[in-house]
Each structure stands twice: as structure tokens, then as C-alpha cells.
Protein backbone atom coordinates (compact mmCIF):
# COMPACT_ATOMS: atom_id res chain seq x y z
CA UNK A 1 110.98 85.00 101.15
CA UNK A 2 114.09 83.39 100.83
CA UNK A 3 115.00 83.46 104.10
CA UNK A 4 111.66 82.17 105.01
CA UNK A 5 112.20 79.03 103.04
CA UNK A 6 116.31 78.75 103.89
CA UNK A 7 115.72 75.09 104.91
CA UNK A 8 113.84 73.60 102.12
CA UNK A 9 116.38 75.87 99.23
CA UNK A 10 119.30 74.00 100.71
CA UNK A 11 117.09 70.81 100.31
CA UNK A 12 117.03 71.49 96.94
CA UNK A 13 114.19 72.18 96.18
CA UNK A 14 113.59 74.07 93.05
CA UNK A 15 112.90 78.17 93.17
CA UNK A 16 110.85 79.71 90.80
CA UNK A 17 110.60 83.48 90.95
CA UNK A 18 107.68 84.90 89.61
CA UNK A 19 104.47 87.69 90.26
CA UNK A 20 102.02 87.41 92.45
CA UNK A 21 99.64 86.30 90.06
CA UNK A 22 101.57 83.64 88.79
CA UNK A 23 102.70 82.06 92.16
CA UNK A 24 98.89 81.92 93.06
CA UNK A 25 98.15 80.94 89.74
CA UNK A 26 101.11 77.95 90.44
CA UNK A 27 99.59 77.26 93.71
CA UNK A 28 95.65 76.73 92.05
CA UNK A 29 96.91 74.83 89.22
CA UNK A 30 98.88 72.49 91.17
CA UNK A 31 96.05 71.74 93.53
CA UNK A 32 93.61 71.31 90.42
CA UNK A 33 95.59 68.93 89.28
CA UNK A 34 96.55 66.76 92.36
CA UNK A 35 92.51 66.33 92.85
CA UNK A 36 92.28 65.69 89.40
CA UNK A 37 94.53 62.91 89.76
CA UNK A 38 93.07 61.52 92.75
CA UNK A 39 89.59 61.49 91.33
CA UNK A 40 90.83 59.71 88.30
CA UNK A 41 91.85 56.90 90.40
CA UNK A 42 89.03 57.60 91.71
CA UNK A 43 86.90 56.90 88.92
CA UNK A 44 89.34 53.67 87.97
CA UNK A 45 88.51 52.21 91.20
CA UNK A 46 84.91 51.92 90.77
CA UNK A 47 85.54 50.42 87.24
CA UNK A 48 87.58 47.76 88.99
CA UNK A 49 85.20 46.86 91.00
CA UNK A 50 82.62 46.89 88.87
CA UNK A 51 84.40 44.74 85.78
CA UNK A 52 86.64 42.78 88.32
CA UNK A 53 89.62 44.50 87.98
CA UNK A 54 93.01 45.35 90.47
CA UNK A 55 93.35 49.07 90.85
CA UNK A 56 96.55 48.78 92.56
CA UNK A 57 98.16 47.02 89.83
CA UNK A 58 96.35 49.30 87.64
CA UNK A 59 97.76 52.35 89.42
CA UNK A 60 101.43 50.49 89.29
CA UNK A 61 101.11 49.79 85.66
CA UNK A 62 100.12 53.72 85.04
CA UNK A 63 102.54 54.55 87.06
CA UNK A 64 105.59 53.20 84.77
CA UNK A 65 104.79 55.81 82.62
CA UNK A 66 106.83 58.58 83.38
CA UNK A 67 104.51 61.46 82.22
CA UNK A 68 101.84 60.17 85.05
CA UNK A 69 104.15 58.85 87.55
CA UNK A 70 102.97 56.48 90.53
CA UNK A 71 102.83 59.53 93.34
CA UNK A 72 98.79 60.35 94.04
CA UNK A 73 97.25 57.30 91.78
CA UNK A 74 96.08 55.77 95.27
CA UNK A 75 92.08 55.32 95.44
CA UNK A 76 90.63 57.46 98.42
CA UNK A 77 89.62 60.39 99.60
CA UNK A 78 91.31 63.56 98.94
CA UNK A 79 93.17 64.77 102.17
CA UNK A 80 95.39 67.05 100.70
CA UNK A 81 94.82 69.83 103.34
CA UNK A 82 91.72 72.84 102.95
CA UNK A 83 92.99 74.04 99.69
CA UNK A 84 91.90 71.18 97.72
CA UNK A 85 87.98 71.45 98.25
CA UNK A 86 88.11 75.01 97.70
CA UNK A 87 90.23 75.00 94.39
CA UNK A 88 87.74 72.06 93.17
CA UNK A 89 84.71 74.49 93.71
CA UNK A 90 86.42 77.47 92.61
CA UNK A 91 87.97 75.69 89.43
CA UNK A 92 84.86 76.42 87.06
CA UNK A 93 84.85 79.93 87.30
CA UNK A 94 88.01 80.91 87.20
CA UNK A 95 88.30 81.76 83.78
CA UNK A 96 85.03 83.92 83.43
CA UNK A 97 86.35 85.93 86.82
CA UNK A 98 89.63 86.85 85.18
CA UNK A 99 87.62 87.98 82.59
């Protein structure tokens, strides 16, 4: 794998070396929570325009906050590639299939 992925390592971009389960755990999660994040804007949007509101300066203001960050607070549709639809579908019933 590492020689796969040569160009982005001496990008530096981080490495973490875990099971298989993990990584596609990694890969769900971080999907989950990208749509998550979108829809939130989402949803902050529609409250703008319903009370009046900016949701750029909104997002801008969130985004100061280091835990949230600026990156994905921009009101739209999710376009993230294939996964995203699927993980949002799938997300529910994860936990009773690892059961």
C-alpha cells in the first residue's frame, strides 16, 4: 500500500496503520461525518432564510472555532462523490449489523 500512495506520503500526509475493519470503519465514519456537516449547514441555511439571517457569515463565525473549522460549512448539496449517499443510508444500521 505504501507504494501505492508514494506521492501523497511524501506530501505529508498522515499514515495510519490499522485492520481492515478499522480502515473501513475510518473511511464510514469520516464520510458520516462530512454529510453530517453539510446537512447542518444545511439546516442553518433554511433558518437564515426563514428569520433573516446571513449563513455565510454564520458559517465564517462557526468557523473561528477551531473544533468545527470553516472547511464543509458551505450550504448545498452534498457532492462528495458515491460514498456519501450510501454511508447516509447505511448509517442507521450499522450498529445492529455488527451485532
Amino acid at each position: 500500500m505504501e507504494e501505492i500512495y508514494a506521492i501523497p506520503i511524501t506530501d505529508r500526509t498522515p499514515v495510519v496503520r490499522c485492520d481492515i475493519a478499522t480502515s473501513e470503519l475510518i473511511k464510514v465514519a469520516a464520510n458520516a461525518f462530512l454529510a453530517t456537516k453539510i446537512s447542518f449547514i444545511n439546516a442553518m441555511a433554511q433558518m437564515c432564510q426563514a428569520a433573516g439571517g446571513d449563513v455565510i457569515l454564520l458559517a465564517d463565525a462557526l468557523g473561528h472555532d477551531k473544533r468545527i473549522g470553516r472547511e464543509f460549512l458551505n450550504a448545498g448539496r452534498i457532492r462528495q462523490g458515491a460514498a456519501c449517499p450510501k454511508t447516509s443510508q447505511r448509517w442507521p444500521y450499522a450498529p445492529r449489523s455488527l451485532a
